[in-house]
C-alpha atoms as a PDB file:
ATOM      1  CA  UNK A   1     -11.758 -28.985 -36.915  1.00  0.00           C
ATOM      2  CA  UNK A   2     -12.255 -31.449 -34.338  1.00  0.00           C
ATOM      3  CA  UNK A   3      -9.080 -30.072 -32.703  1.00  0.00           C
ATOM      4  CA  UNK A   4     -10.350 -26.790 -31.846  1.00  0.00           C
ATOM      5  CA  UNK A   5     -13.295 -27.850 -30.519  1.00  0.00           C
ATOM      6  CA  UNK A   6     -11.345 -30.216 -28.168  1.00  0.00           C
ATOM      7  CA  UNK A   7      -9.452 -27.240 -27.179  1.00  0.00           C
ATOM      8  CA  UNK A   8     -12.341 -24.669 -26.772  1.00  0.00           C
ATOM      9  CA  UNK A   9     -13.738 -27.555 -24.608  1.00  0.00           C
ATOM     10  CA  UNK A  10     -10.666 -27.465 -22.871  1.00  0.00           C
ATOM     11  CA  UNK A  11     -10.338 -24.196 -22.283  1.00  0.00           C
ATOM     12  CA  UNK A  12     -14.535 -24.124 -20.912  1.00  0.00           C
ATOM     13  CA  UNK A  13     -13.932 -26.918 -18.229  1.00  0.00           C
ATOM     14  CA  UNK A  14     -10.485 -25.510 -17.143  1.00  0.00           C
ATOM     15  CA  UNK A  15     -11.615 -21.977 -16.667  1.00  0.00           C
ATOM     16  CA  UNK A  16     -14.832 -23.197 -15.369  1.00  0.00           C
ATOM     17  CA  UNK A  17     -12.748 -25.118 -12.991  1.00  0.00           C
ATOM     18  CA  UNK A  18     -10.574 -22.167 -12.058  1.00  0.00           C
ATOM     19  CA  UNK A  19     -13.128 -20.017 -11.052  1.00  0.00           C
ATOM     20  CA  UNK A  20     -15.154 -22.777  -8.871  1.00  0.00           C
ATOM     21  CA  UNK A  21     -11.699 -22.995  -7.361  1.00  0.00           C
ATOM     22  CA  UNK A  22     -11.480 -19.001  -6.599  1.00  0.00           C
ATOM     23  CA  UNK A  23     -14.684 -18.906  -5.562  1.00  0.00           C
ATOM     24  CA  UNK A  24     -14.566 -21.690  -3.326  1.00  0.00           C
ATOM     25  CA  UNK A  25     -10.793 -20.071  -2.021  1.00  0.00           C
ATOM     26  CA  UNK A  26     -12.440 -16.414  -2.189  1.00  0.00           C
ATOM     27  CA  UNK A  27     -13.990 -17.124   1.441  1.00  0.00           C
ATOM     28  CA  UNK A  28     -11.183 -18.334   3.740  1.00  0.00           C
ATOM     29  CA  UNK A  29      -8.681 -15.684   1.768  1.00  0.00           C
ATOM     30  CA  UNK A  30     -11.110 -13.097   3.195  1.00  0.00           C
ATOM     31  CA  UNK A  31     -11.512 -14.584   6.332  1.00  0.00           C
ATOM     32  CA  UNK A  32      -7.704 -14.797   6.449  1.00  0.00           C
ATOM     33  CA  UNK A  33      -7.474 -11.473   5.506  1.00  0.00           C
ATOM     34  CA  UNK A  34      -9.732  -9.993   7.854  1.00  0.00           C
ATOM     35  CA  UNK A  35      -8.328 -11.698  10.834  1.00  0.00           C
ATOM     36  CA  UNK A  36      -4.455 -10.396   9.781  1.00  0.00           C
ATOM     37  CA  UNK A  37      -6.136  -7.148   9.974  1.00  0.00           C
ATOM     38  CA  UNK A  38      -7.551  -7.030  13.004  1.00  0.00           C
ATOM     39  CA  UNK A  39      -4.216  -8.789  14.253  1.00  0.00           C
ATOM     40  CA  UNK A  40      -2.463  -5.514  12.726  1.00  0.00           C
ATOM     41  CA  UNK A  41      -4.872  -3.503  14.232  1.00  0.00           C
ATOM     42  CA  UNK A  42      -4.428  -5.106  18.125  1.00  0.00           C
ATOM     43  CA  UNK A  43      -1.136  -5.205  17.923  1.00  0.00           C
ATOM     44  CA  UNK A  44      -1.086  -1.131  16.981  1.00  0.00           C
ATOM     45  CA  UNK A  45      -3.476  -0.697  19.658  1.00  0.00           C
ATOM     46  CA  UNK A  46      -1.425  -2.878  22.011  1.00  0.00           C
ATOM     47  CA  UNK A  47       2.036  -0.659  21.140  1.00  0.00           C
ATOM     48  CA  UNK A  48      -0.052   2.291  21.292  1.00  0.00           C
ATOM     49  CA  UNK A  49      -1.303   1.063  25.398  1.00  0.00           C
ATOM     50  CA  UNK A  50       2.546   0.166  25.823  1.00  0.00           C
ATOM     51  CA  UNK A  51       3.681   3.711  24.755  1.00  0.00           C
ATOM     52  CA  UNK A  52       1.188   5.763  26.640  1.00  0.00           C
ATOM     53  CA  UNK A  53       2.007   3.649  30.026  1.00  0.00           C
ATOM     54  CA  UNK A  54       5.760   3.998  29.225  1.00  0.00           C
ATOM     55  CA  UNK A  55       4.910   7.813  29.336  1.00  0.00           C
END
């Protein structure tokens, strides 16, 4: 008996845990991933410059 309930308590504080983590990692991951974006995106714009000049 007493085992399981050291396990479900545990399992609370590590998944607690987890998900403060991915919260707390949710905002630079997005921030990250917006600014690879617009990366992508200026350097399609910048080939796309380079090909119309090399026209």
């Amino acid at each position: 008996m007493r085992a399981t309930v050291y396990g479900g308590l545990f399992f609370y504080v590590h998944y607690s845990t987890m998900m403060a983590c991915a919260q707390v990692l949710q905002r630079p991951l997005a921030l990250l991933r917006q600014r690879l974006a617009q990366e992508m995106a200026g350097q399609h714009r910048h080939q796309l410059a380079v090909l119309i000049v090399a026209r």
